[in-house]
Protein backbone atom coordinates (compact mmCIF):
# COMPACT_ATOMS: atom_id res chain seq x y z
CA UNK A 1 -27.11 107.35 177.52
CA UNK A 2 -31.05 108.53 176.74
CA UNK A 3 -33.19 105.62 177.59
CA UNK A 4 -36.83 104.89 178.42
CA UNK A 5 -36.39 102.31 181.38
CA UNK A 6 -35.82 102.91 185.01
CA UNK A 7 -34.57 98.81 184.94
CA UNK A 8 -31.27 97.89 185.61
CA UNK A 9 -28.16 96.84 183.15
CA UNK A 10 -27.73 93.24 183.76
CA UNK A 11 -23.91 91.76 183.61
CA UNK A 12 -23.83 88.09 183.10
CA UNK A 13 -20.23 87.26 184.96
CA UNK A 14 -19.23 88.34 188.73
CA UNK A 15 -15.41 88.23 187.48
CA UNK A 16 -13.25 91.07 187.41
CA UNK A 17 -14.78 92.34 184.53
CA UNK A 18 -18.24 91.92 185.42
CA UNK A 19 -17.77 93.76 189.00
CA UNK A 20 -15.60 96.34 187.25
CA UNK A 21 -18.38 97.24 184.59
CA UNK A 22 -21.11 97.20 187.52
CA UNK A 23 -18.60 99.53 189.96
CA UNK A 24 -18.20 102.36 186.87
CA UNK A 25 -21.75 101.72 186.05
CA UNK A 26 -22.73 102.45 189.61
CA UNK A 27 -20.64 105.72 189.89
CA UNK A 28 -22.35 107.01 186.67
CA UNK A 29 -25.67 107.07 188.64
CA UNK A 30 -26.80 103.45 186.74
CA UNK A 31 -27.99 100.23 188.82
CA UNK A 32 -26.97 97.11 187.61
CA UNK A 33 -27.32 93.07 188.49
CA UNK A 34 -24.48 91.25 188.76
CA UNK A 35 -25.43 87.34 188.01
CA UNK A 36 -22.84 84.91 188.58
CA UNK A 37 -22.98 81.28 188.03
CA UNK A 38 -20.43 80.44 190.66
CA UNK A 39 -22.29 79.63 194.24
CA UNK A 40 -19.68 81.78 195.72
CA UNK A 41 -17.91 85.31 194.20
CA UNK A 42 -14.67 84.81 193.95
CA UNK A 43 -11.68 84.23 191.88
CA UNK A 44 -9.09 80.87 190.78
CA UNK A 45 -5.92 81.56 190.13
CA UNK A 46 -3.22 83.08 191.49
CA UNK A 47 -0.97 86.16 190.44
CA UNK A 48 -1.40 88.56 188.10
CA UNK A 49 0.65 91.54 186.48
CA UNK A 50 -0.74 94.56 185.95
CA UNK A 51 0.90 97.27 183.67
CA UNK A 52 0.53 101.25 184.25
CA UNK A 53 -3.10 100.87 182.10
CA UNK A 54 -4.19 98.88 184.73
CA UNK A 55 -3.43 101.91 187.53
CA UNK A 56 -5.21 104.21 184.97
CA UNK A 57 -8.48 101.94 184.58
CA UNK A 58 -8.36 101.50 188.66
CA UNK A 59 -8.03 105.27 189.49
CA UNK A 60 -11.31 105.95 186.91
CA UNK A 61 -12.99 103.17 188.60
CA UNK A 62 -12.41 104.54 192.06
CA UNK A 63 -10.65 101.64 193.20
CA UNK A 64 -6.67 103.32 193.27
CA UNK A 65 -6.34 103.08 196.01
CA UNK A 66 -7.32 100.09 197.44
CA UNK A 67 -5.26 98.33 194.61
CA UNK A 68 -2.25 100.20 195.63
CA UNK A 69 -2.81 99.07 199.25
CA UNK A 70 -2.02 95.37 198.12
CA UNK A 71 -0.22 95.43 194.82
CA UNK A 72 3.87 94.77 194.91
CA UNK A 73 5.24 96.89 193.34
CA UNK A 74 8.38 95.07 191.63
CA UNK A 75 12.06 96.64 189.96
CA UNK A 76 12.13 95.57 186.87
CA UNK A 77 10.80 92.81 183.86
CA UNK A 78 13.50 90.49 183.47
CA UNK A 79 13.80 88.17 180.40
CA UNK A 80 15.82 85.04 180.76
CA UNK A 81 17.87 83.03 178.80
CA UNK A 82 16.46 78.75 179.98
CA UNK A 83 19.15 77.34 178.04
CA UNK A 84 22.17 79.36 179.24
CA UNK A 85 20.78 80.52 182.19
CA UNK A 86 22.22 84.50 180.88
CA UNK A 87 19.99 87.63 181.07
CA UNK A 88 18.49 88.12 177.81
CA UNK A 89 17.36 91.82 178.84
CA UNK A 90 15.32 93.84 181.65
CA UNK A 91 12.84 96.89 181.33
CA UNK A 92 13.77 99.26 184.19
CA UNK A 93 10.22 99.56 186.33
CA UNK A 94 11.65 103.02 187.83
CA UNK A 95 11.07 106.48 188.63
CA UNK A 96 11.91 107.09 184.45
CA UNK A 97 8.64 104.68 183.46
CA UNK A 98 6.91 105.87 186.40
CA UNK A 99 7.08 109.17 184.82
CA UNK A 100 6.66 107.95 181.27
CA UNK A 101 3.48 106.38 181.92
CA UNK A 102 2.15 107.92 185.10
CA UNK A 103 1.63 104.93 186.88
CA UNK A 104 3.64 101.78 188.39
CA UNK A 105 3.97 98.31 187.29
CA UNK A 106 3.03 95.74 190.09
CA UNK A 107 1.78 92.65 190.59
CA UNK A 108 -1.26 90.98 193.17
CA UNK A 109 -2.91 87.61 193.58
CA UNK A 110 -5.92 87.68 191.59
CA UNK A 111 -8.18 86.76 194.26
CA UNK A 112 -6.94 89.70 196.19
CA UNK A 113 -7.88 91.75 193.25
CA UNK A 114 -11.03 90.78 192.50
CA UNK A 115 -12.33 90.73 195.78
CA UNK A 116 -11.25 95.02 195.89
CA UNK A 117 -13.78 95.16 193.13
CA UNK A 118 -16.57 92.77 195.13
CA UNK A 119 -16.14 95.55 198.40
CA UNK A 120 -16.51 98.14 196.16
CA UNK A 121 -20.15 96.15 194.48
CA UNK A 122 -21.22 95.06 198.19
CA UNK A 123 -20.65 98.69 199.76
CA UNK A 124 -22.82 100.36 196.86
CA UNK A 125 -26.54 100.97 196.91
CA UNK A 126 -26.71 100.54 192.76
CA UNK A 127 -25.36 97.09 192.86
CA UNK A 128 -27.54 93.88 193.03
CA UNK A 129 -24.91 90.40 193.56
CA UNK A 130 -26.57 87.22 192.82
CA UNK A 131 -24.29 84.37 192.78
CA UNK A 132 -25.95 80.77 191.15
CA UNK A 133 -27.54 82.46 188.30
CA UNK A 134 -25.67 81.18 185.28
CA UNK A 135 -27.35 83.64 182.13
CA UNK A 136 -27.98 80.75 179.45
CA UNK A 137 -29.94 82.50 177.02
CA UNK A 138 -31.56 86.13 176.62
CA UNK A 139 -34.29 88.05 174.30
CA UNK A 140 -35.18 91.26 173.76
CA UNK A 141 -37.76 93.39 172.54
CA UNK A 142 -36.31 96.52 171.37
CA UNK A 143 -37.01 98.29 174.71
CA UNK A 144 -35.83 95.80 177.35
CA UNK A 145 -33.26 92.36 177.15
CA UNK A 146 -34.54 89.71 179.54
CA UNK A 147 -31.76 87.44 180.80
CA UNK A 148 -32.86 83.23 181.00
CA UNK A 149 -30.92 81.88 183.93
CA UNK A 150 -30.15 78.39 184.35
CA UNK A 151 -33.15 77.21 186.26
CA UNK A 152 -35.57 79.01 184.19
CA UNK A 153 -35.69 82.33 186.38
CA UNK A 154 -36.25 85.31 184.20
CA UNK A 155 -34.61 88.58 184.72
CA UNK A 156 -35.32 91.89 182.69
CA UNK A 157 -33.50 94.91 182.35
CA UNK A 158 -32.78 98.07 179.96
CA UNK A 159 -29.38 96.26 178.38
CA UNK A 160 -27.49 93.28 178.99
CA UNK A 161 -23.53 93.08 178.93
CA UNK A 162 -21.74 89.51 178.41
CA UNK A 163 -19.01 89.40 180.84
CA UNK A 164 -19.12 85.61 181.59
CA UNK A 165 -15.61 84.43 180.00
CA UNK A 166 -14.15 82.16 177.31
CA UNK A 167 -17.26 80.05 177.39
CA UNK A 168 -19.15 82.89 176.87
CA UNK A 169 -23.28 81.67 176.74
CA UNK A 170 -23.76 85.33 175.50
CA UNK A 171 -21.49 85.61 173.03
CA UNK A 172 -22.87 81.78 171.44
CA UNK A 173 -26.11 84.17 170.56
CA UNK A 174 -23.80 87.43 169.51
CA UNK A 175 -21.11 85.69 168.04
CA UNK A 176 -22.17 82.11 167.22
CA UNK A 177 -18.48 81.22 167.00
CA UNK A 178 -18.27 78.10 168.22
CA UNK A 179 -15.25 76.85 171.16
CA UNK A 180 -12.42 78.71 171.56
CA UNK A 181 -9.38 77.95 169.94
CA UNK A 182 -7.06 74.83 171.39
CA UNK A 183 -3.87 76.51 171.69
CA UNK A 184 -1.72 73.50 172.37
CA UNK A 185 -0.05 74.93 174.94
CA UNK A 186 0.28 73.65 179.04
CA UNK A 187 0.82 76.10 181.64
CA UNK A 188 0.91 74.97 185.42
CA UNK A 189 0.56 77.18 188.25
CA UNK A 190 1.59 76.87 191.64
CA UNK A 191 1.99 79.21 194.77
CA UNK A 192 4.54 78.70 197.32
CA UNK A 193 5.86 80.17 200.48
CA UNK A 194 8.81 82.63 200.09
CA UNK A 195 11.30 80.48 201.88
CA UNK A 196 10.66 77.69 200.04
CA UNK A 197 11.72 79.89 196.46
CA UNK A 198 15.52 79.14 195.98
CA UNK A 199 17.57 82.35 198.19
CA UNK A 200 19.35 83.47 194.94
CA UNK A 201 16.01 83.74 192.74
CA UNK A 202 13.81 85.90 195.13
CA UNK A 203 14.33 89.12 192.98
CA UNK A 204 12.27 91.43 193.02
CA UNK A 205 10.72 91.08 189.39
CA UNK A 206 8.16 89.47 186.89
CA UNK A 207 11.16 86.95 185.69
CA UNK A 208 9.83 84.97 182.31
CA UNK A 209 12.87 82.07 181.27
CA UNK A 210 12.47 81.73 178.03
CA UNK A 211 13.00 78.15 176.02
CA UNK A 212 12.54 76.17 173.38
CA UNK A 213 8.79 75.51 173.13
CA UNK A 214 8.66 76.38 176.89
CA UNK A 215 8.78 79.15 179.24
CA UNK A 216 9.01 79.76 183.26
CA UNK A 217 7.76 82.96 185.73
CA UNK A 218 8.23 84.04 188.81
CA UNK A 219 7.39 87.07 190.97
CA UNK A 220 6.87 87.50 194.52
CA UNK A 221 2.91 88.43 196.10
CA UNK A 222 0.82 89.46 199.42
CA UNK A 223 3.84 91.60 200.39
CA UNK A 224 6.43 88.92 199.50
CA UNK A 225 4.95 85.82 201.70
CA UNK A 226 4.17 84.31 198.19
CA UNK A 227 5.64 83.33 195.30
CA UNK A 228 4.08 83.14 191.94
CA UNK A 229 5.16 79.98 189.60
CA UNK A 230 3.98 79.65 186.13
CA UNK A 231 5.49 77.12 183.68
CA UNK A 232 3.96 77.01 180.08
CA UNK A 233 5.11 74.36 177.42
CA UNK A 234 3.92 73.47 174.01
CA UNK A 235 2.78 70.44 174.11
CA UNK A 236 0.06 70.04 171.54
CA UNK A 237 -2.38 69.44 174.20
CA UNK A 238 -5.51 68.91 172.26
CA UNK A 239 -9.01 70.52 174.33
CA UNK A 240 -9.25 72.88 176.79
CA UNK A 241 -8.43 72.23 180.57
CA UNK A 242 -8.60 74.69 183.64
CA UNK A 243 -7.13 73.71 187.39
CA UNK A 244 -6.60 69.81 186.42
CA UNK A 245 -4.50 68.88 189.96
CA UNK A 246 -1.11 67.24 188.43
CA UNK A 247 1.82 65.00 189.23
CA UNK A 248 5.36 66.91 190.07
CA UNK A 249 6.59 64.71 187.28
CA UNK A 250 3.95 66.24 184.89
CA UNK A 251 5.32 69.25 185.22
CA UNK A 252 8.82 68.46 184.90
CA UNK A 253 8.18 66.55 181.51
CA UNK A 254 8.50 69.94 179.59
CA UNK A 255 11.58 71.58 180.91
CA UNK A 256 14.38 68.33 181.11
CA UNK A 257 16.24 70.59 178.22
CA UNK A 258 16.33 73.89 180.28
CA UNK A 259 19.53 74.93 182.46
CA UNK A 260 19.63 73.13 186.30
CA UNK A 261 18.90 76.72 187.72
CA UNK A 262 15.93 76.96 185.63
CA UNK A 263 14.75 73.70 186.47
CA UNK A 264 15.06 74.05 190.18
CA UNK A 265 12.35 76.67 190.16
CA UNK A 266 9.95 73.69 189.05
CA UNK A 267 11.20 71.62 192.06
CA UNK A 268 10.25 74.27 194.47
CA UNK A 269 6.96 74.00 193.09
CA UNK A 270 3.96 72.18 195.26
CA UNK A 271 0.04 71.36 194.52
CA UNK A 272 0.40 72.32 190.48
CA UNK A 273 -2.69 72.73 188.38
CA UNK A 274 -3.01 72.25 184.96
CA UNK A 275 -4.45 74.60 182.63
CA UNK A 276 -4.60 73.89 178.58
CA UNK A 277 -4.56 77.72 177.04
CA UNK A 278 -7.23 78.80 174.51
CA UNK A 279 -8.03 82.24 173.14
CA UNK A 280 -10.26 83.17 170.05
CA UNK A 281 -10.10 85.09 166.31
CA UNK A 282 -10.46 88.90 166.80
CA UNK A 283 -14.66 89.25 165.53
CA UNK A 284 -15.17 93.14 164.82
CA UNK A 285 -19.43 92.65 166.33
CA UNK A 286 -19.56 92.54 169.95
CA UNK A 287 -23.41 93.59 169.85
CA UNK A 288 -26.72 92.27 169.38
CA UNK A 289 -29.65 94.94 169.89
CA UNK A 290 -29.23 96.03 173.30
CA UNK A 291 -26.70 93.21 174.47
CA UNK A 292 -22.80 93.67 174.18
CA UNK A 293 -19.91 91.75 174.99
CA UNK A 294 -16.98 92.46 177.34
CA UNK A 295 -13.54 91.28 178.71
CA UNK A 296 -12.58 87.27 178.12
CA UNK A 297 -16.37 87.13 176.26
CA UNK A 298 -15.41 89.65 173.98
CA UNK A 299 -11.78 89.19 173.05
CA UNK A 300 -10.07 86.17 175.18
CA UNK A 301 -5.95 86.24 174.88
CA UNK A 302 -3.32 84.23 175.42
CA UNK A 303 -1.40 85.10 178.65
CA UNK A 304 1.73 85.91 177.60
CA UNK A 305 0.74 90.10 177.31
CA UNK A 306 0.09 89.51 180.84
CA UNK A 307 -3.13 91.86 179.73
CA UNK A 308 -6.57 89.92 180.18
CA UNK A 309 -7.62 91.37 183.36
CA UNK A 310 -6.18 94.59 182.36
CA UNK A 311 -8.33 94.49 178.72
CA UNK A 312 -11.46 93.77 180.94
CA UNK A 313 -10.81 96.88 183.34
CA UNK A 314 -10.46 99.17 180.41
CA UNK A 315 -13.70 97.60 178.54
CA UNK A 316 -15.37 98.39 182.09
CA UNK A 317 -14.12 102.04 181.86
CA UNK A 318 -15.13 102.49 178.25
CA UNK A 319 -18.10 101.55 178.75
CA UNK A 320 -19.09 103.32 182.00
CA UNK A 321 -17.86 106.39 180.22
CA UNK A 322 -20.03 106.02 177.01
CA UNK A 323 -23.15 105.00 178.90
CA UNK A 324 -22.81 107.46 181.96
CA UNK A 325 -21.82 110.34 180.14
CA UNK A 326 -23.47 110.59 177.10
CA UNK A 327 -26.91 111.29 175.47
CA UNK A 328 -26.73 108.90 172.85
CA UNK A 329 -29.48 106.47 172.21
CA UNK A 330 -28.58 102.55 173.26
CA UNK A 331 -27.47 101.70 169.38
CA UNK A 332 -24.80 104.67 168.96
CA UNK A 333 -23.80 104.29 172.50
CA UNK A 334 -22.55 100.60 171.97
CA UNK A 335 -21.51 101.09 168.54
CA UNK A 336 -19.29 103.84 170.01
CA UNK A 337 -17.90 101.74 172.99
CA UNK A 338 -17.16 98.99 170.26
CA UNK A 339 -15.17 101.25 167.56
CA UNK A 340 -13.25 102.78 170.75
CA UNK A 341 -12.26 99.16 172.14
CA UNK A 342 -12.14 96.56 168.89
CA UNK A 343 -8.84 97.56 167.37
CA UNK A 344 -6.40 97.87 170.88
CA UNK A 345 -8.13 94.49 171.78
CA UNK A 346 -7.64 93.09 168.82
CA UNK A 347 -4.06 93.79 168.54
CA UNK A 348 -3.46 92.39 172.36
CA UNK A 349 -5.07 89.10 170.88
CA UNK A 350 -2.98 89.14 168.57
CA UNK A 351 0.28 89.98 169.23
CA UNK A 352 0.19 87.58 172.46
CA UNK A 353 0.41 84.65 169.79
CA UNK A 354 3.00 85.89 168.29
CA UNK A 355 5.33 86.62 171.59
CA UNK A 356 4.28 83.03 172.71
CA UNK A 357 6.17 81.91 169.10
CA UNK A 358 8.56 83.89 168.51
CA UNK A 359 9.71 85.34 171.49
CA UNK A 360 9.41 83.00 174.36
CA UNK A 361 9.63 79.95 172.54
CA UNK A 362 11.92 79.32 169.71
CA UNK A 363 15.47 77.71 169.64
CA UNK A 364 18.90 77.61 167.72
CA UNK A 365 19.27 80.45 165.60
CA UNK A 366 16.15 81.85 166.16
CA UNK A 367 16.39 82.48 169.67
CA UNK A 368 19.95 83.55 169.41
CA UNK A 369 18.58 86.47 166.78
CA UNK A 370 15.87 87.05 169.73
CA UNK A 371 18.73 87.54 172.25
CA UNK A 372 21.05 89.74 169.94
CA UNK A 373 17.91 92.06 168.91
CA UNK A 374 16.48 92.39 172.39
CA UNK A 375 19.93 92.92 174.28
CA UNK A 376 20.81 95.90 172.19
CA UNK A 377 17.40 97.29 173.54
CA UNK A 378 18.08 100.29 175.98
CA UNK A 379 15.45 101.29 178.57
CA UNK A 380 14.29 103.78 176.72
CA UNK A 381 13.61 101.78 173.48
CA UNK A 382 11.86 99.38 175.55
CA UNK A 383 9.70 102.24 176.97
CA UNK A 384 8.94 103.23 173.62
CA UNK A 385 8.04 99.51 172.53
CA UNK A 386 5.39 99.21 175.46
CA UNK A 387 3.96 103.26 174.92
CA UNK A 388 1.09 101.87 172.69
CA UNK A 389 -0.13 99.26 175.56
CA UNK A 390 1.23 101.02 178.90
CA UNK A 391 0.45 104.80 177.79
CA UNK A 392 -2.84 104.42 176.87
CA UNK A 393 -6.21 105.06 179.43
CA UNK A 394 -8.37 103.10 177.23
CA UNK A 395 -10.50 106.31 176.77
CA UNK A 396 -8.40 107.74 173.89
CA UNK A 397 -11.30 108.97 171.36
CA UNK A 398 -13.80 109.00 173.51
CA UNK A 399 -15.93 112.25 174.28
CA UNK A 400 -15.87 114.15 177.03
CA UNK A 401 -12.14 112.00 178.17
């Protein structure tokens, strides 16, 4: 990208997507600030999936290998019947989808991922950190964007990229949306030790039980030591909520209808937090003059595509690759790194309400349709289901990819 300014790109948000954008920023040759409101980088949470796309994004970002170093790398995607207790149907994570989509599938504690990114951001010279600097507001004079933190410090640079979340203060002046969406649905999370998971349900797999109005998951992390539990209900839970500490009998409120052996996993469970899922309408403007948006600020999803982190990482790639490799002036440059990433993220958004419905949630007839549809499935229909999300580099269109 042409520009006139020696300053640096300033990235409100030191999450994934914020330290991805300022690592393939840095390895075009641009310098970047990183301002993060937190006192201390680092990530909630705890697992993650991350699909072949995700592999693709970290191998552009020069990160492979690192993530490789801690992912697990599991056998297969299991769907399970919660009422039954039968195998609905499993995608095959083999050599055959290896080869398909030139990566693996695996999955990692987010924490662990995130802080690959914040080595890569500490060890490079083009990357400022600066934790308890919250971006409230910005302007911008057709040249420059200067960044308003929270206690009035002002910080100018040549653009400004909104990669601070659902509650996006950047997106309020790009978008003007409003809150997020209330989803209505409850997910707790909980980590546990791998002895404590019940002997005959330590597979190696992202396992999702799937009920009425209620679903369970479980895979194993940090090299099996962990495992991963995440139970989601509908509840009609009406405003948002992140990492609310809850009761055991919360918890179990939502799954008294499943089978026993789905309901044990929720026994084994200890310290649960409650989060109250929200996600936003697909906008098609992600820009305003020099500023653009990026990752949860951009285009926030439900979980259940198992594809936020993965959206951000390929936002960060796409555009790294527009700004570091091209001549275009700031307003084609952004305009081109939106048409390339509005549509994909859009359908993610999407279609992640629609598996929460209609796949993971219904009952009677409607899951028994569900279970007759998706058994008769082979592995290589389901490869060719998942080609538009799992094949892609997130660079498709893009010049000079």
């Amino acid at each position: 990208m042409s520009t006139t300014s020696d300053l640096p790109i300033l990235i409100a948000g030191g999450g994934i997507g914020g330290l991805a954008a300022a690592i393939g920023l840095a390895q075009k040759g641009l310098k970047s600030i990183v301002m993060e409101r937190a006192a201390k980088l680092g990530e909630i949470g705890a697992g993650i999936q991350l699909g072949p796309n995700a592999f693709h994004a970290f191998d552009y970002l020069g990160v492979g290998d690192a993530a490789r170093e801690i992912a697990v790398y599991i056998d297969n995607l299991r769907l399970m019947d919660a009422i039954d207790g039968t195998e609905i149907t499993r995608i095959p994570l083999d050599d055959a989808f290896r080869a398909r989509f030139k990566n693996p599938y695996a999955v990692i504690h987010r924490g662990d991922l995130h802080a690959v990114f914040l080595k890569a951001c500490e060890a490079h010279p083009l990357v400022s950190l600066r934790t308890s600097a919250e971006v409230m507001d910005y302007e911008q004079d057709g040249t420059t964007v200067t960044a308003t933190l929270k206690d009035g410090e002002r910080v100018t640079g040549s653009l400004l990229i909104g990669a601070d979340g659902l509650w996006s203060n950047v997106r309020k002046k790009v978008v003007g949306d409003g809150a997020p969406r209330v989803s209505g649905h409850t997910t707790y999370r909980s980590v546990i030790q791998t002895k404590d998971m019940p002997e005959d349900l330590r597979w190696n797999a992202a396992t999702l039980w799937a009920g009425p109005k209620c679903h369970i998951v479980h895979y194993p992390l940090r090299g099996w030591e962990l495992f991963n539990l995440v139970v989601t209900y509908h509840n009609d839970a009406p405003s948002p909520e992140a990492g609310v500490p809850v009761s055991h009998d919360e918890v179990r409120k939502g799954f008294e209808h499943v089978a026993p052996v789905a309901r044990e996993i929720i026994e084994r469970g200890e310290g649960w937090k409650r989060w109250v899922l929200c996600d936003r309408d697909p906008v098609d403007n992600w820009i305003d003059g020099r500023v653009v948006l990026l990752g949860d600020a951009a285009h926030p999803t439900m979980q259940y595509f198992a594809q936020g982190a993965c959206m951000a990482m390929e936002d960060a790639v796409a555009l790294a690759h527009i700004l570091g490799d091209g001549d275009d002036d700031t307003d084609t440059a952004l305009k081109r790194y939106q048409d390339l990433r509005n549509l994909r993220t859009a359908r993610v958004q999407l279609q992640s309400r629609e598996i929460g419905q209609h796949i993971y949630h219904p009952g009677g007839a409607h899951a028994a349709l569900r279970n007759t549809i998706m058994r008769a499935k082979s592995p290589a229909d389901w490869y060719d289901t998942v080609a538009w999300l799992y094949g892609s580099t997130g660079l498709e269109g893009a010049v000079g990819a």
